[in-house]
C-alpha atoms as a PDB file:
ATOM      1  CA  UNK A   1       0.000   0.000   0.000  1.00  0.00           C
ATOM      2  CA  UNK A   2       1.754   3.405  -1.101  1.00  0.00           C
ATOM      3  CA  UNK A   3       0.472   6.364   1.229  1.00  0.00           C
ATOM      4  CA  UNK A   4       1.531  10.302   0.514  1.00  0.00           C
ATOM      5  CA  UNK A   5       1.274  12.799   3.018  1.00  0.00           C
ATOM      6  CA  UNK A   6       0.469  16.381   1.680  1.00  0.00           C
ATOM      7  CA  UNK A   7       1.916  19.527   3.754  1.00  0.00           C
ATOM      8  CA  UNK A   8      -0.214  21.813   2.611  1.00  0.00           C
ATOM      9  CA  UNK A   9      -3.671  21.966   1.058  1.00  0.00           C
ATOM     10  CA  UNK A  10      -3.448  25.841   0.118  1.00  0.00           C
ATOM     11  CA  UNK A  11      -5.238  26.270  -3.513  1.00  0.00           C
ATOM     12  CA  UNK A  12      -2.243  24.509  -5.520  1.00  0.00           C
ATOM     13  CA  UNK A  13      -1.407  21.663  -2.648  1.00  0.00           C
ATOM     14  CA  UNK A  14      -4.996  20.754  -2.851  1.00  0.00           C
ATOM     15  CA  UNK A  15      -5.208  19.863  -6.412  1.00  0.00           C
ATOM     16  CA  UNK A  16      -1.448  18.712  -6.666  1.00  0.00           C
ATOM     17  CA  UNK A  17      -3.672  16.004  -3.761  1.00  0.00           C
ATOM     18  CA  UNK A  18      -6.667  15.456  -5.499  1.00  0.00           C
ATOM     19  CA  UNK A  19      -4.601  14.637  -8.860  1.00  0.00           C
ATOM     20  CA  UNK A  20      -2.273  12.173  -6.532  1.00  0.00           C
ATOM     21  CA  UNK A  21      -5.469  10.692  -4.969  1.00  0.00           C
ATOM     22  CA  UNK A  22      -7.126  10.009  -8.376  1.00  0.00           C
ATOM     23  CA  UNK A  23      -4.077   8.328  -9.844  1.00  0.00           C
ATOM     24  CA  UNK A  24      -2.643   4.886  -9.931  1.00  0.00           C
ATOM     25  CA  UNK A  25      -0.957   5.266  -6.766  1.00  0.00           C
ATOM     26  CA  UNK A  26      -0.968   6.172  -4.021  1.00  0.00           C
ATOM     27  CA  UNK A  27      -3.946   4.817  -2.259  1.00  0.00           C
ATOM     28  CA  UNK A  28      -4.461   7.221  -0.065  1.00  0.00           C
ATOM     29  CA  UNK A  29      -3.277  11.194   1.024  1.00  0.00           C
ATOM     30  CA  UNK A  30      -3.060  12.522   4.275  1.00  0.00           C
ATOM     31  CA  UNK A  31      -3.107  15.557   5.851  1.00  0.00           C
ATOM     32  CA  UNK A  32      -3.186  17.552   8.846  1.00  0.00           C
ATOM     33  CA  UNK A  33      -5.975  19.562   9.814  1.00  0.00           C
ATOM     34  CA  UNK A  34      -4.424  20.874  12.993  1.00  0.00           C
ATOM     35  CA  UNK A  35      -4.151  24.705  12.886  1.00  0.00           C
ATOM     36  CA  UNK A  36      -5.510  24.774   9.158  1.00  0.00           C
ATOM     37  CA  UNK A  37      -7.770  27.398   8.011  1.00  0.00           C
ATOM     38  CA  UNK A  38     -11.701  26.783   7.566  1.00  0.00           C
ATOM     39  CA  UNK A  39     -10.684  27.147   3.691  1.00  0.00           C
ATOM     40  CA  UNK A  40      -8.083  24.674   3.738  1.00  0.00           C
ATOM     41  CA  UNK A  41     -10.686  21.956   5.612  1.00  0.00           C
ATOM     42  CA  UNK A  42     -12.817  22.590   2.512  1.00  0.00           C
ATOM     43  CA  UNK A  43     -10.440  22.143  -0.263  1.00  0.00           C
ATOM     44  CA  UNK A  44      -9.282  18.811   1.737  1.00  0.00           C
ATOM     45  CA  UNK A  45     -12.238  17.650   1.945  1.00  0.00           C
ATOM     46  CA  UNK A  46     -13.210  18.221  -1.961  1.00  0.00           C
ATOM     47  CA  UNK A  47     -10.018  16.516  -2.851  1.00  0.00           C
ATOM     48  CA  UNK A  48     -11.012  13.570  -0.745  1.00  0.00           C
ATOM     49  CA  UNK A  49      -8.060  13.945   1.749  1.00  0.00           C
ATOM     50  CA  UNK A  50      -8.041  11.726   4.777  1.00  0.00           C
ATOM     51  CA  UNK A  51      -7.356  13.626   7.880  1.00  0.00           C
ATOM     52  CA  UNK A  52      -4.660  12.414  10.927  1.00  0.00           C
ATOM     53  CA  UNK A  53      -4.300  14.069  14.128  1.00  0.00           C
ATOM     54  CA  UNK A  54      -0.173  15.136  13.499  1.00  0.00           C
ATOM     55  CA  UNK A  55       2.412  14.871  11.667  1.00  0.00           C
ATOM     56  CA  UNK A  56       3.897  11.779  13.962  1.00  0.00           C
ATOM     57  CA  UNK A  57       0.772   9.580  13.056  1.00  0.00           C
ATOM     58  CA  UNK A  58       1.045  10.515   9.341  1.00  0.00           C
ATOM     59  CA  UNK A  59       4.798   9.520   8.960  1.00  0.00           C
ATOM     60  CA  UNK A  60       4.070   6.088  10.413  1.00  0.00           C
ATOM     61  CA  UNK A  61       1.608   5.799   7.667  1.00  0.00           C
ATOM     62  CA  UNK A  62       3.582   7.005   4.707  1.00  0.00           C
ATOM     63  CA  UNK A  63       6.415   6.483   2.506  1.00  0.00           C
ATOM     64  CA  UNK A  64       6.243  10.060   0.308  1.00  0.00           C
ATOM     65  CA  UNK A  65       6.064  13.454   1.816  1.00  0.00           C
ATOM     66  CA  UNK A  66       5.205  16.530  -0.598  1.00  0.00           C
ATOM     67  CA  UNK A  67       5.388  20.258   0.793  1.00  0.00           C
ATOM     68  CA  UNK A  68       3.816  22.738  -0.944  1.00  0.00           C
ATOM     69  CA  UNK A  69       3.348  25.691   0.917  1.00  0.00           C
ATOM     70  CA  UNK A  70       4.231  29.700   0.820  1.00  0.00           C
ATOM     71  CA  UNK A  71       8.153  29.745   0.503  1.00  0.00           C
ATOM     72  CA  UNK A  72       8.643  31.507   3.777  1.00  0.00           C
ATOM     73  CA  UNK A  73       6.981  28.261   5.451  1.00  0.00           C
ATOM     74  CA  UNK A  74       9.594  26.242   3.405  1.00  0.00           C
ATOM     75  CA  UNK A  75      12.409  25.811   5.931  1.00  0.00           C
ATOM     76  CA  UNK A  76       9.873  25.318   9.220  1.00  0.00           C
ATOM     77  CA  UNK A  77       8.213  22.747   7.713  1.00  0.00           C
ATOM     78  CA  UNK A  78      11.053  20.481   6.389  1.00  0.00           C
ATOM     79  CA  UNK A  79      12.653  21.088   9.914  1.00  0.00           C
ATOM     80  CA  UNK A  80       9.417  19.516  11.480  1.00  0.00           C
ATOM     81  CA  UNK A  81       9.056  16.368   8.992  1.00  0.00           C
ATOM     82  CA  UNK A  82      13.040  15.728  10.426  1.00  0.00           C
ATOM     83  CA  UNK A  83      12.176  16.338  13.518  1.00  0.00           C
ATOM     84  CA  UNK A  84       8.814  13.979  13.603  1.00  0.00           C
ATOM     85  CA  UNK A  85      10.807  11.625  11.564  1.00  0.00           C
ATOM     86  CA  UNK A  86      13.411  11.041  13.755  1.00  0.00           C
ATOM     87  CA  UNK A  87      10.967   9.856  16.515  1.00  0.00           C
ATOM     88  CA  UNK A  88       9.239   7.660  14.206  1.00  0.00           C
ATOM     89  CA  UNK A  89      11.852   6.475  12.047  1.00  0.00           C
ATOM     90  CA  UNK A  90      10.613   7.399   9.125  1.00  0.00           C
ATOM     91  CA  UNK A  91      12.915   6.783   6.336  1.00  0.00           C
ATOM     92  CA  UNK A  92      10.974   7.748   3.145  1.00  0.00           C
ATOM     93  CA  UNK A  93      10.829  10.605   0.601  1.00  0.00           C
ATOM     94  CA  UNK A  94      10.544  14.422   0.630  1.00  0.00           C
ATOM     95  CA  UNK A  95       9.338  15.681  -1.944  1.00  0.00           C
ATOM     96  CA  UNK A  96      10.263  19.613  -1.740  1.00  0.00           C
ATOM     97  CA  UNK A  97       7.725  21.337  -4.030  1.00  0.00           C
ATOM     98  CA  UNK A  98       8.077  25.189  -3.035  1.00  0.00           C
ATOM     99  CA  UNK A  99       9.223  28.398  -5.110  1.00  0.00           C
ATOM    100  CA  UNK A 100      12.600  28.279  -3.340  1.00  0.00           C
ATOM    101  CA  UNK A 101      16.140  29.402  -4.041  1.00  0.00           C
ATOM    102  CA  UNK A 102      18.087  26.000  -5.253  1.00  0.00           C
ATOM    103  CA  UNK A 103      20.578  26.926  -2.001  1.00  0.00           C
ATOM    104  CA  UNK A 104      17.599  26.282   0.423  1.00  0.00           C
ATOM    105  CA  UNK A 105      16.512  23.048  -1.259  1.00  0.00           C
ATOM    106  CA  UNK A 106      20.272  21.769  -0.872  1.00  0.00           C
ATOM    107  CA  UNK A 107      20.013  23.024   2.703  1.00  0.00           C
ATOM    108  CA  UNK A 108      16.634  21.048   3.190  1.00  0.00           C
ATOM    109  CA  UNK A 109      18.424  18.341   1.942  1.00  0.00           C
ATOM    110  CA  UNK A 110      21.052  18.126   4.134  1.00  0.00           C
ATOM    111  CA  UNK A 111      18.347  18.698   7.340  1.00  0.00           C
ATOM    112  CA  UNK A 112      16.386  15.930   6.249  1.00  0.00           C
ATOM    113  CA  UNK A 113      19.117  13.572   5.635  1.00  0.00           C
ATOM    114  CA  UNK A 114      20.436  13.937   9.112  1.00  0.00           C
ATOM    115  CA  UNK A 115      17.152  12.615  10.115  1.00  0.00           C
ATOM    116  CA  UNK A 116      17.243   9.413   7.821  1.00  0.00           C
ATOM    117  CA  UNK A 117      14.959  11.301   4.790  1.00  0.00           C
ATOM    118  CA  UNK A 118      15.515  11.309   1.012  1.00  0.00           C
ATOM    119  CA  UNK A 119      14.989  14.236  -0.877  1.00  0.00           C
ATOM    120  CA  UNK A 120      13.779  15.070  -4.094  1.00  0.00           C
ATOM    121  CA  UNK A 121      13.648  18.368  -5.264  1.00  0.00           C
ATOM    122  CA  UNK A 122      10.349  19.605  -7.262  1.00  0.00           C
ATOM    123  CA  UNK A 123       8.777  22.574  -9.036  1.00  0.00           C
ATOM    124  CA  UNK A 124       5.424  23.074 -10.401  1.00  0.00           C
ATOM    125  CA  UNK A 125       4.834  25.220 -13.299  1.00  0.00           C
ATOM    126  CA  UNK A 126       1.462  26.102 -14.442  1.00  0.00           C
ATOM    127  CA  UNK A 127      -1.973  26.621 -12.776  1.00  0.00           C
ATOM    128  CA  UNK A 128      -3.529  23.708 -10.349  1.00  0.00           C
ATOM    129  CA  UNK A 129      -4.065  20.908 -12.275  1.00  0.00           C
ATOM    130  CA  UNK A 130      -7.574  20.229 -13.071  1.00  0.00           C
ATOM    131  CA  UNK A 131      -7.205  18.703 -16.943  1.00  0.00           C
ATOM    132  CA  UNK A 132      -4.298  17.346 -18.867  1.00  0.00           C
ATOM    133  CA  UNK A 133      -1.778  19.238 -20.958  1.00  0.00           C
ATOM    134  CA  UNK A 134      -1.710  22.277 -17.849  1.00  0.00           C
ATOM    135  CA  UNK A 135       0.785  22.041 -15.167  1.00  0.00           C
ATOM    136  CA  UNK A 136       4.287  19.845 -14.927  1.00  0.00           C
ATOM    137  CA  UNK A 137       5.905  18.699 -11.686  1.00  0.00           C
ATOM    138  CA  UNK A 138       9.622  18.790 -12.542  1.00  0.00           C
ATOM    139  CA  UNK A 139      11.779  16.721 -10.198  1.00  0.00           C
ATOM    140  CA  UNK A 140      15.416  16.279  -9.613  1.00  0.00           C
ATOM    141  CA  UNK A 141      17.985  14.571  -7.715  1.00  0.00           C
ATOM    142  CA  UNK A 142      18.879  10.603  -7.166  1.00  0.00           C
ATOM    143  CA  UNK A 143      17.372   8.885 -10.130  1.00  0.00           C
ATOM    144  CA  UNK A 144      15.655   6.212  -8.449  1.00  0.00           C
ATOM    145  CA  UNK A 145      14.138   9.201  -5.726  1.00  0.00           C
ATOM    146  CA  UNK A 146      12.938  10.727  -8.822  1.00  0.00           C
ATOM    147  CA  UNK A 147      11.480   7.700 -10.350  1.00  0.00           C
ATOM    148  CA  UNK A 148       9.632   6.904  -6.855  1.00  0.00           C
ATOM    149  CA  UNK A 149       8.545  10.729  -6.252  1.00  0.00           C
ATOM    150  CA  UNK A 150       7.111  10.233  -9.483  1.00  0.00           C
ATOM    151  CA  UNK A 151       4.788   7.177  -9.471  1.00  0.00           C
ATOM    152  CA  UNK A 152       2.715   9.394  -7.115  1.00  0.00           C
ATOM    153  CA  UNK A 153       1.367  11.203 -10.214  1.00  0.00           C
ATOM    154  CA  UNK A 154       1.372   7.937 -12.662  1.00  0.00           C
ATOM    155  CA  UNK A 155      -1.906   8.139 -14.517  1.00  0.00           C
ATOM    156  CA  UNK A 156      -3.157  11.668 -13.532  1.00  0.00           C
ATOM    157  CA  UNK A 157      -3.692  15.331 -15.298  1.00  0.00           C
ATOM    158  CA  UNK A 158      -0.244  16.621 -12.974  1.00  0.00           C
ATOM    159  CA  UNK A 159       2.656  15.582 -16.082  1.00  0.00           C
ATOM    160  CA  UNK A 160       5.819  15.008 -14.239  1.00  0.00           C
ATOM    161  CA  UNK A 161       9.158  15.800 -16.264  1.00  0.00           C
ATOM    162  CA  UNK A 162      12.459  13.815 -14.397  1.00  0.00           C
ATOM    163  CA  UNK A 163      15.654  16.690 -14.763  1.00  0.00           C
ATOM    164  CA  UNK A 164      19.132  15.000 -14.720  1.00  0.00           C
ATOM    165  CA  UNK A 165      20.312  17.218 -12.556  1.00  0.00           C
ATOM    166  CA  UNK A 166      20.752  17.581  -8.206  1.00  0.00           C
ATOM    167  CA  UNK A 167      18.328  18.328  -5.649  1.00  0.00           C
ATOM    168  CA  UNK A 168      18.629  22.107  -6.738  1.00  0.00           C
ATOM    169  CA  UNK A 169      17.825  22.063 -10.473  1.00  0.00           C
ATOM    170  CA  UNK A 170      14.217  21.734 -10.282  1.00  0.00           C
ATOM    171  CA  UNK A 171      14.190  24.689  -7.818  1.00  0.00           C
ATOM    172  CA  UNK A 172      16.409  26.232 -10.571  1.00  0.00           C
ATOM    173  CA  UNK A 173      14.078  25.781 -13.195  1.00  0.00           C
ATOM    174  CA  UNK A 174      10.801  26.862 -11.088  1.00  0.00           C
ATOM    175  CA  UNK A 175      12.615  30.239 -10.492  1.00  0.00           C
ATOM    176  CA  UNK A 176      13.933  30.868 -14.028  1.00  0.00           C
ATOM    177  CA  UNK A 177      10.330  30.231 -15.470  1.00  0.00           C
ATOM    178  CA  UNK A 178       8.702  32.778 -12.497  1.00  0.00           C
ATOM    179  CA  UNK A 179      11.429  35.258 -13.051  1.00  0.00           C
ATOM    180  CA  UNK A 180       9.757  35.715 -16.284  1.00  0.00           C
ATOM    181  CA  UNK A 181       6.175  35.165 -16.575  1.00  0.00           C
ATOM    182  CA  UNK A 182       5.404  36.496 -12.871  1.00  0.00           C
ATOM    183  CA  UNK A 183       7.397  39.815 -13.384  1.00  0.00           C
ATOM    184  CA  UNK A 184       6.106  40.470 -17.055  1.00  0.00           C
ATOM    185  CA  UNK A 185       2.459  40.386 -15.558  1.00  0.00           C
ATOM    186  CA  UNK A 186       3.727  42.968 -13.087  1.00  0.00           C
ATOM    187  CA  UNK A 187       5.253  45.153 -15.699  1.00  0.00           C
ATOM    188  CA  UNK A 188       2.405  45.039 -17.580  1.00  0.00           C
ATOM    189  CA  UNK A 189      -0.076  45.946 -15.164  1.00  0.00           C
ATOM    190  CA  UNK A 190       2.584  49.118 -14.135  1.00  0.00           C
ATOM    191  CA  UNK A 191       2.539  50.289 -17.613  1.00  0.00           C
ATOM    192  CA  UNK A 192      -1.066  50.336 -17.816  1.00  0.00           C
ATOM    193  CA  UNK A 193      -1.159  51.897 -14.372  1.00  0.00           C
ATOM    194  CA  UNK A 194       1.099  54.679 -15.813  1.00  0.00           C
ATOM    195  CA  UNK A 195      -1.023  54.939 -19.043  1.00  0.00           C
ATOM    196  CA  UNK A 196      -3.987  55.753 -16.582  1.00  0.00           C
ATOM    197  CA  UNK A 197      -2.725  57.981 -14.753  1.00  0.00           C
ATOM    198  CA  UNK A 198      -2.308  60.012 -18.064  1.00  0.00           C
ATOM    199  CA  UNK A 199      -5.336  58.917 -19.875  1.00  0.00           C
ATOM    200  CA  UNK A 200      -3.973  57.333 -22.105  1.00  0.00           C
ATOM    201  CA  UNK A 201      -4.877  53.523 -21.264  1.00  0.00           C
ATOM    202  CA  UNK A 202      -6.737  53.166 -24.781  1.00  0.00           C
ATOM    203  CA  UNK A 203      -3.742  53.880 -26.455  1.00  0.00           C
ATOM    204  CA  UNK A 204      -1.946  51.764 -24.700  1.00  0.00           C
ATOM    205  CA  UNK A 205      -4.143  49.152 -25.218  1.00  0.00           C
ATOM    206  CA  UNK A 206      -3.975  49.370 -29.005  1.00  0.00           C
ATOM    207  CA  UNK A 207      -0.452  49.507 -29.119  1.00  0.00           C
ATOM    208  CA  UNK A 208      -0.366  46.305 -27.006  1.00  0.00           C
ATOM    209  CA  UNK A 209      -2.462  44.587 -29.274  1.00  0.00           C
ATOM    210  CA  UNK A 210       0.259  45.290 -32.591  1.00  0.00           C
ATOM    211  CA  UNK A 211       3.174  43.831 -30.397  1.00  0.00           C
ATOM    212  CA  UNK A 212       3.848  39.859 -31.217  1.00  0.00           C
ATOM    213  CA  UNK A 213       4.463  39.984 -27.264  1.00  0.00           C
ATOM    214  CA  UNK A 214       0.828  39.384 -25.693  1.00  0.00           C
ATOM    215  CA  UNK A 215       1.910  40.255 -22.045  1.00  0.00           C
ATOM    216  CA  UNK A 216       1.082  43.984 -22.205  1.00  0.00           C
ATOM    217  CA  UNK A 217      -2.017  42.904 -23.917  1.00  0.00           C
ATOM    218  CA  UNK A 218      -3.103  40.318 -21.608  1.00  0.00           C
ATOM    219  CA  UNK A 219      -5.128  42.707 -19.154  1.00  0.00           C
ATOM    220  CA  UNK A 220      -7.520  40.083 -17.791  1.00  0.00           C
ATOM    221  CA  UNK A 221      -4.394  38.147 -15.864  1.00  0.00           C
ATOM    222  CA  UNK A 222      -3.649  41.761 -13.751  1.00  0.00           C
ATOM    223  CA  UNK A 223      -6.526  40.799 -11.197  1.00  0.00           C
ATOM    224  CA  UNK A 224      -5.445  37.661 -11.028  1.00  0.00           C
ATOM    225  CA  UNK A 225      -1.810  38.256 -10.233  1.00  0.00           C
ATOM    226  CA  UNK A 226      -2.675  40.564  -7.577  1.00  0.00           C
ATOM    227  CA  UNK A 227      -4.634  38.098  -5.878  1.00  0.00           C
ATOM    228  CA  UNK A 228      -1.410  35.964  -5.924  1.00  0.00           C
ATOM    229  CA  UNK A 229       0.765  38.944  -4.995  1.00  0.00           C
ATOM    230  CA  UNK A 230       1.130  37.722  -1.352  1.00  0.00           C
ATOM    231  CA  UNK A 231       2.373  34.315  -2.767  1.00  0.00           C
ATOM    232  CA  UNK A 232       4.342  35.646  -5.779  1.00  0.00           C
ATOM    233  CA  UNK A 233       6.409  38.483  -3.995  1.00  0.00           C
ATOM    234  CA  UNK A 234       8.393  36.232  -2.018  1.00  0.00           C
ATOM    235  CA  UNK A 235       8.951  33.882  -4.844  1.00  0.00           C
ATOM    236  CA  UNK A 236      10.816  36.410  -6.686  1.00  0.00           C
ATOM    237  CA  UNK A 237      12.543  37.176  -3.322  1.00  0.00           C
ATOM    238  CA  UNK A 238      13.917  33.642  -3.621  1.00  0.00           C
ATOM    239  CA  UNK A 239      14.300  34.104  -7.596  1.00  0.00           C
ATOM    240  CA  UNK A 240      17.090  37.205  -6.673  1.00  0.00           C
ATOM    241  CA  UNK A 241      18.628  35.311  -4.279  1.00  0.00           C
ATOM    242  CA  UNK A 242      19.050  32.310  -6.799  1.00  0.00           C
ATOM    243  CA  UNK A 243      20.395  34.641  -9.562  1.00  0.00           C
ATOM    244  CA  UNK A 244      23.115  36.477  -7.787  1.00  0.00           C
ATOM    245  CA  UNK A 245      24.251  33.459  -6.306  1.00  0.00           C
ATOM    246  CA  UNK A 246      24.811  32.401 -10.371  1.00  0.00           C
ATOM    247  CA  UNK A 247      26.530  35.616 -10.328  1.00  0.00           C
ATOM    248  CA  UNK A 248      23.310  37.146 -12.265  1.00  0.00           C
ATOM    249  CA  UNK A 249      21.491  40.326 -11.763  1.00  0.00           C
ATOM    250  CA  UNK A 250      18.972  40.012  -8.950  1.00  0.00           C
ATOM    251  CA  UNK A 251      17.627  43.759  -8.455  1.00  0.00           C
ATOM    252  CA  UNK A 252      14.482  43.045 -11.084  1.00  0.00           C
ATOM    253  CA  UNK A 253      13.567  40.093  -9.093  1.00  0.00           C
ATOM    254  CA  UNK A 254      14.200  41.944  -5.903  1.00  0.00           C
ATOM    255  CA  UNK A 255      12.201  45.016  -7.230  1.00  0.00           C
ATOM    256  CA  UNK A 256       9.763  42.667  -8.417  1.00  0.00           C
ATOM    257  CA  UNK A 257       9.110  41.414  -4.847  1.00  0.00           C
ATOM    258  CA  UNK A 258       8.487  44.773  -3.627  1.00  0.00           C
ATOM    259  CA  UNK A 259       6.037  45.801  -6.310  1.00  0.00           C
ATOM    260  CA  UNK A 260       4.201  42.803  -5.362  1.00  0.00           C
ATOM    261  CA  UNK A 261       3.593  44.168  -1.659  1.00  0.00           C
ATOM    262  CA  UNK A 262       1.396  46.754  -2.709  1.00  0.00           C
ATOM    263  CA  UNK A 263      -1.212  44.368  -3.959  1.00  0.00           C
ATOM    264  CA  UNK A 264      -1.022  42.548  -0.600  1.00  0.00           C
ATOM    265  CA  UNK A 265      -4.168  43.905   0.306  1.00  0.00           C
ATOM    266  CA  UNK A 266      -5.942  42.000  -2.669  1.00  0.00           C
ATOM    267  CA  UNK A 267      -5.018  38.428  -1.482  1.00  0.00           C
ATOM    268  CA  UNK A 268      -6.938  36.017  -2.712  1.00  0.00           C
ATOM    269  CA  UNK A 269      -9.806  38.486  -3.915  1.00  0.00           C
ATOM    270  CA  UNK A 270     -11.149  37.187  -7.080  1.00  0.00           C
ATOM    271  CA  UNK A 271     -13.617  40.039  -7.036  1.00  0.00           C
ATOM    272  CA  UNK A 272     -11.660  43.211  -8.241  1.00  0.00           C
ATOM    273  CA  UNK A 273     -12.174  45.213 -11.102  1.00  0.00           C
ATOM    274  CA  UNK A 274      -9.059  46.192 -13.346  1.00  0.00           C
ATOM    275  CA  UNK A 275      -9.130  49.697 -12.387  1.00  0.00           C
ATOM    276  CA  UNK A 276      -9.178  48.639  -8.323  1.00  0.00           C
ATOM    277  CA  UNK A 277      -5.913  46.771  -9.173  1.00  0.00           C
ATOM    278  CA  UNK A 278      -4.443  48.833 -11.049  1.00  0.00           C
ATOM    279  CA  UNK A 279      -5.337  51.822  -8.272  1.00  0.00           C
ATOM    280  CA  UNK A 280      -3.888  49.589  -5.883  1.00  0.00           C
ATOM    281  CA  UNK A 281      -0.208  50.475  -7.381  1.00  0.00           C
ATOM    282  CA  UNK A 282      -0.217  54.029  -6.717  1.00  0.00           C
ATOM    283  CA  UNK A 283       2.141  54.946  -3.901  1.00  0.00           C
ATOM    284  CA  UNK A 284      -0.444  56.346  -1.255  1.00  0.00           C
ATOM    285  CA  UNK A 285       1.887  57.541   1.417  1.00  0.00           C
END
């Protein structure tokens, strides 16, 4: 019987669950409800997650862990799955999922394999996974880790892609991908910020629309990326640390992640009107 344990259920974690749950293997997914969120119950519950009192209990159940949580959570929670497994003796896989610098999945590593824990390091690109052909897992480290943190997903919508590469490269990729597509959105919505300011947002728009480009064009993703803001900002905060420690420019990333903060007061609001975003950029001190 192959059991995964799923640290967290937030929007993404929940679907990554329901896709593992629905699959060939495993035969079951855990979580903890224990200081979760009335939202988080829910989406467990939809995905058909079975619930266990702590972490302890889950561990002696499983064989795969898979945290997916905000990156700022990253660190705590690996340092709690070593920490539970040690008492247990738990001696399965990690599977490190988060938007984090490929330094801090090496240093996960390392914590976790002073407990007795494999790692496997993973990024997921596109949107939760709710129909094939939309969102890849990409996983790297010891090929037969890989292979194993893989089966989890055998048969589902969630299309895993093995790297030959160390714990780190997945990480890598996840952050080279975001460094793009997250801070275009952003630019984008500050142009057309500017362009309203001036009255000129029509204009804008119909240049945006002769560009092969579509990001400037692409105004119905602006609400949506501000609802992620509180997510995405510290995701490019990992993303600069990653590039200057390849000796690349980190200050877009960096400025990135501090653009993001002013749409922290649109988290998770699906219900905003371009112009309310856009409003939202305007430095009101």
């Amino acid at each position: 019987m192959s059991v995964l344990t799923l640290l967290h259920p937030g929007q993404m974690g929940a679907a990554v669950g329901a896709q593992a749950r629905g699959g060939e293997r495993p035969d079951e997914v855990l979580w903890l409800p224990e200081g979760r969120s009335e939202a988080s119950k829910r989406r467990a519950a939809d995905a058909g997650l079975s619930e266990r009192a702590d972490l302890a209990t889950a561990l002696a159940e499983c064989d795969v862990v898979l945290s997916i949580c905000p990156p700022a959570a990253a660190d705590e929670v690996a340092r709690g799955v070593a920490w539970a497994a040690a008492a247990t003796r738990f001696e399965g896989l990690y599977v490190e999922g988060n938007a984090i610098a490929p330094e801090r999945a090496g240093r996960i590593r390392d914590t976790l394999a002073a407990a007795g824990v494999r790692t496997v390091d993973g990024g997921i690109i596109g949107p939760p996974p709710q129909g094939p052909g939309t969102t890849r897992l990409y996983l790297s480290g010891d090929a037969g880790d890989v292979t194993e943190a893989a089966a989890a997903f055998a048969g589902t919508d969630l299309e895993t892609v093995a790297l030959d590469g160390p714990v780190g490269a997945a990480s890598g990729m996840k952050l080279a991908y975001a460094s793009y597509q997250k801070v275009s959105r952003l630019l984008g919505a500050v142009s057309h910020a500017l362009a309203r300011e001036h009255g000129v947002q029509a204009h804008l728009e119909h240049e945006a629309e002769l560009l092969n480009s579509r990001p400037l064009a692409e105004t119905d993703v602006f609400s949506s990326a501000a609802a992620k803001a509180w997510r995405w900002g510290p995701e490019m905060a990992e993303a600069a640390d990653a590039l200057r420690t390849a000796g690349l420019p980190g200050d877009l990333a960096e400025a990135a992640s501090l653009v993001f903060e002013r749409w922290e007061s649109a988290k998770d609001r699906t219900d905003l009107t371009l112009d309310e975003v856009l409003r939202l950029l305007r430095d009101t001190d």
